[in-house]
C-alpha atoms as a PDB file:
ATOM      1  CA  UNK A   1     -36.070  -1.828  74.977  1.00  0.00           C
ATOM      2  CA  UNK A   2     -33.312  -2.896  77.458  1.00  0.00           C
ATOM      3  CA  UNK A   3     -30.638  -5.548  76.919  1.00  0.00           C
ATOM      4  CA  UNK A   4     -29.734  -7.418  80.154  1.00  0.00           C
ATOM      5  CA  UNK A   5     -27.266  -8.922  78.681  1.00  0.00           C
ATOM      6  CA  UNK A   6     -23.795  -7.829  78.124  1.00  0.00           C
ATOM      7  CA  UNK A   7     -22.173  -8.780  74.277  1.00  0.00           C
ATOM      8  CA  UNK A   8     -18.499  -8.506  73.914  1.00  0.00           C
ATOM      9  CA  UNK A   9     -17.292  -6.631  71.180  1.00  0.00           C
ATOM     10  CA  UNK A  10     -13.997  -7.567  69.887  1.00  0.00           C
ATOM     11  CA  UNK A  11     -12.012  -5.183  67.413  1.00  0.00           C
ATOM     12  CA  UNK A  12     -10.530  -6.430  64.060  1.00  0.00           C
ATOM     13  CA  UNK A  13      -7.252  -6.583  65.208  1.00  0.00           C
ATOM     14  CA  UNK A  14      -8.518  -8.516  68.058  1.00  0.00           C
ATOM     15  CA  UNK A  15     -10.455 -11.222  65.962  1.00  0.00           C
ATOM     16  CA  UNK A  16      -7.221 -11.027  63.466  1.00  0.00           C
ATOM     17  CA  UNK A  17      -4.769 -11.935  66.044  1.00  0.00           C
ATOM     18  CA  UNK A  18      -7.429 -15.120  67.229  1.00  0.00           C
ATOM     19  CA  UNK A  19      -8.089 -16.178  64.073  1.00  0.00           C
ATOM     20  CA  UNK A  20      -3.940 -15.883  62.925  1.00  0.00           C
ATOM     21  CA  UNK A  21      -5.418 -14.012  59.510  1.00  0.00           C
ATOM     22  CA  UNK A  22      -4.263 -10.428  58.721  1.00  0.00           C
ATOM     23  CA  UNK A  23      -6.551  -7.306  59.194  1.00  0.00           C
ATOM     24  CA  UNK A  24      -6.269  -6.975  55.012  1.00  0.00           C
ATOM     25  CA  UNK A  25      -8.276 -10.810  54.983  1.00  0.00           C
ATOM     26  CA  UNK A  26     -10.785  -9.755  57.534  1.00  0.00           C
ATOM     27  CA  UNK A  27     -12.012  -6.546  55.062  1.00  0.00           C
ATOM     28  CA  UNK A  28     -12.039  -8.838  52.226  1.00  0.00           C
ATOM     29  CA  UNK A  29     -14.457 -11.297  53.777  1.00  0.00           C
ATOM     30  CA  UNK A  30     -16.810  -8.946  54.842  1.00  0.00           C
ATOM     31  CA  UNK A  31     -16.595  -7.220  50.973  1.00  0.00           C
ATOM     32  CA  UNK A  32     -17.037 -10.229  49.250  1.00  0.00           C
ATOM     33  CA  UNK A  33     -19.033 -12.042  51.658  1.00  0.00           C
ATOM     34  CA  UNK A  34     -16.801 -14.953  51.287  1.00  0.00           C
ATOM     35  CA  UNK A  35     -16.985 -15.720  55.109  1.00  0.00           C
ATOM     36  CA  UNK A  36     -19.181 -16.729  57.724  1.00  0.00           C
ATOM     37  CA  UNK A  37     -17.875 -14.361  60.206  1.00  0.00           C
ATOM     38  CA  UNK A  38     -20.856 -11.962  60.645  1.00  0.00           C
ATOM     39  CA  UNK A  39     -19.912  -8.464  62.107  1.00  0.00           C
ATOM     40  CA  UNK A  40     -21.445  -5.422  63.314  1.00  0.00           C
ATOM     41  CA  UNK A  41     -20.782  -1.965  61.934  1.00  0.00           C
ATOM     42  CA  UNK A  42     -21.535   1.045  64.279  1.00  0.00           C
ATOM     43  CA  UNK A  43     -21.034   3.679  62.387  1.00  0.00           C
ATOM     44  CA  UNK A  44     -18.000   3.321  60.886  1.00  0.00           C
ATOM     45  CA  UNK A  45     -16.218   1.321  63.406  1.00  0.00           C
ATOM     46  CA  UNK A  46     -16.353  -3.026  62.215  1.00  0.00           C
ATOM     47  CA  UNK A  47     -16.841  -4.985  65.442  1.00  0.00           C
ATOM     48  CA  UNK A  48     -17.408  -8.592  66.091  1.00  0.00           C
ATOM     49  CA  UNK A  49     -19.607 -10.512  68.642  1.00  0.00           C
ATOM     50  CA  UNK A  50     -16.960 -12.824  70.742  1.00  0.00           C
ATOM     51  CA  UNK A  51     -19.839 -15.258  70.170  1.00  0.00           C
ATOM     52  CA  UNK A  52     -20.002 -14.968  66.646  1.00  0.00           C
ATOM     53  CA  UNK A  53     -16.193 -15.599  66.436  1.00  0.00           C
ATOM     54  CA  UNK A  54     -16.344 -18.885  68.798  1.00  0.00           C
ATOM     55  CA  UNK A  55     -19.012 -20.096  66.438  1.00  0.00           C
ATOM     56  CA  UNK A  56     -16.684 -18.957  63.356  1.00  0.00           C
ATOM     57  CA  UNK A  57     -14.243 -21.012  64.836  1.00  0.00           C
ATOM     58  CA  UNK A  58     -16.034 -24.116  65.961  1.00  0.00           C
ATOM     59  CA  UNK A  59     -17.915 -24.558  62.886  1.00  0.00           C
ATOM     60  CA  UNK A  60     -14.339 -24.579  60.865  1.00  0.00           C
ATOM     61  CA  UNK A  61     -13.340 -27.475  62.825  1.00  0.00           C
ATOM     62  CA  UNK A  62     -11.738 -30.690  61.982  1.00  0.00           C
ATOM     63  CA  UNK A  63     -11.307 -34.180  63.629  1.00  0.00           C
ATOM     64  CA  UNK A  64      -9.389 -36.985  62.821  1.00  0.00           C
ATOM     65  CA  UNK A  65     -10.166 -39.417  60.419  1.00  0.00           C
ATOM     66  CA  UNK A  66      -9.595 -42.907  59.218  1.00  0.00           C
ATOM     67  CA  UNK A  67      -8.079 -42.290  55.486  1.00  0.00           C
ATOM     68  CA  UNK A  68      -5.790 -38.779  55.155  1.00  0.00           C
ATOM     69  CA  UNK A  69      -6.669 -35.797  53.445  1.00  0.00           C
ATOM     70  CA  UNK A  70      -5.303 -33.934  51.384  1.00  0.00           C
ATOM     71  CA  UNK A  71      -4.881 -30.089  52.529  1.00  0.00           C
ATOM     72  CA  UNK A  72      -6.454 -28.586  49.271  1.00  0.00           C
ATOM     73  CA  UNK A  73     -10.098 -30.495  49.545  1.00  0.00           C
END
């Protein structure tokens, strides 16, 4: 089978530094499972799909809204 299509991989420290999150938080989400952040493991090396991290990110969005929140819900 042949990809055409090229996937960025992005390191931990890479998706770390986006995310502002240390590399420690990154290995506890993917032990626990705690995080939506789906990786790939080749071997032993943990690498993320750039598109999987936009998606991360976009889907832990918030707008503006009529009454405030509080920071904790």
């Amino acid at each position: 089978m042949k990809v055409t299509t090229q996937t960025k991989l992005l390191s931990p420290q890479e998706v770390a530094e986006q995310l502002g999150v240390t590399l420690n938080t990154l290995a506890v989400w993917r032990c626990h499972g705690s995080s939506s952040l789906s990786y790939v493991k080749i071997g032993r090396c943990v690498r993320y799909r750039a598109e999987d991290v936009e998606a991360f990110i976009n889907a832990h969005r918030f707008y503006h809204a009529d009454k405030p929140v509080s920071a904790c819900d």
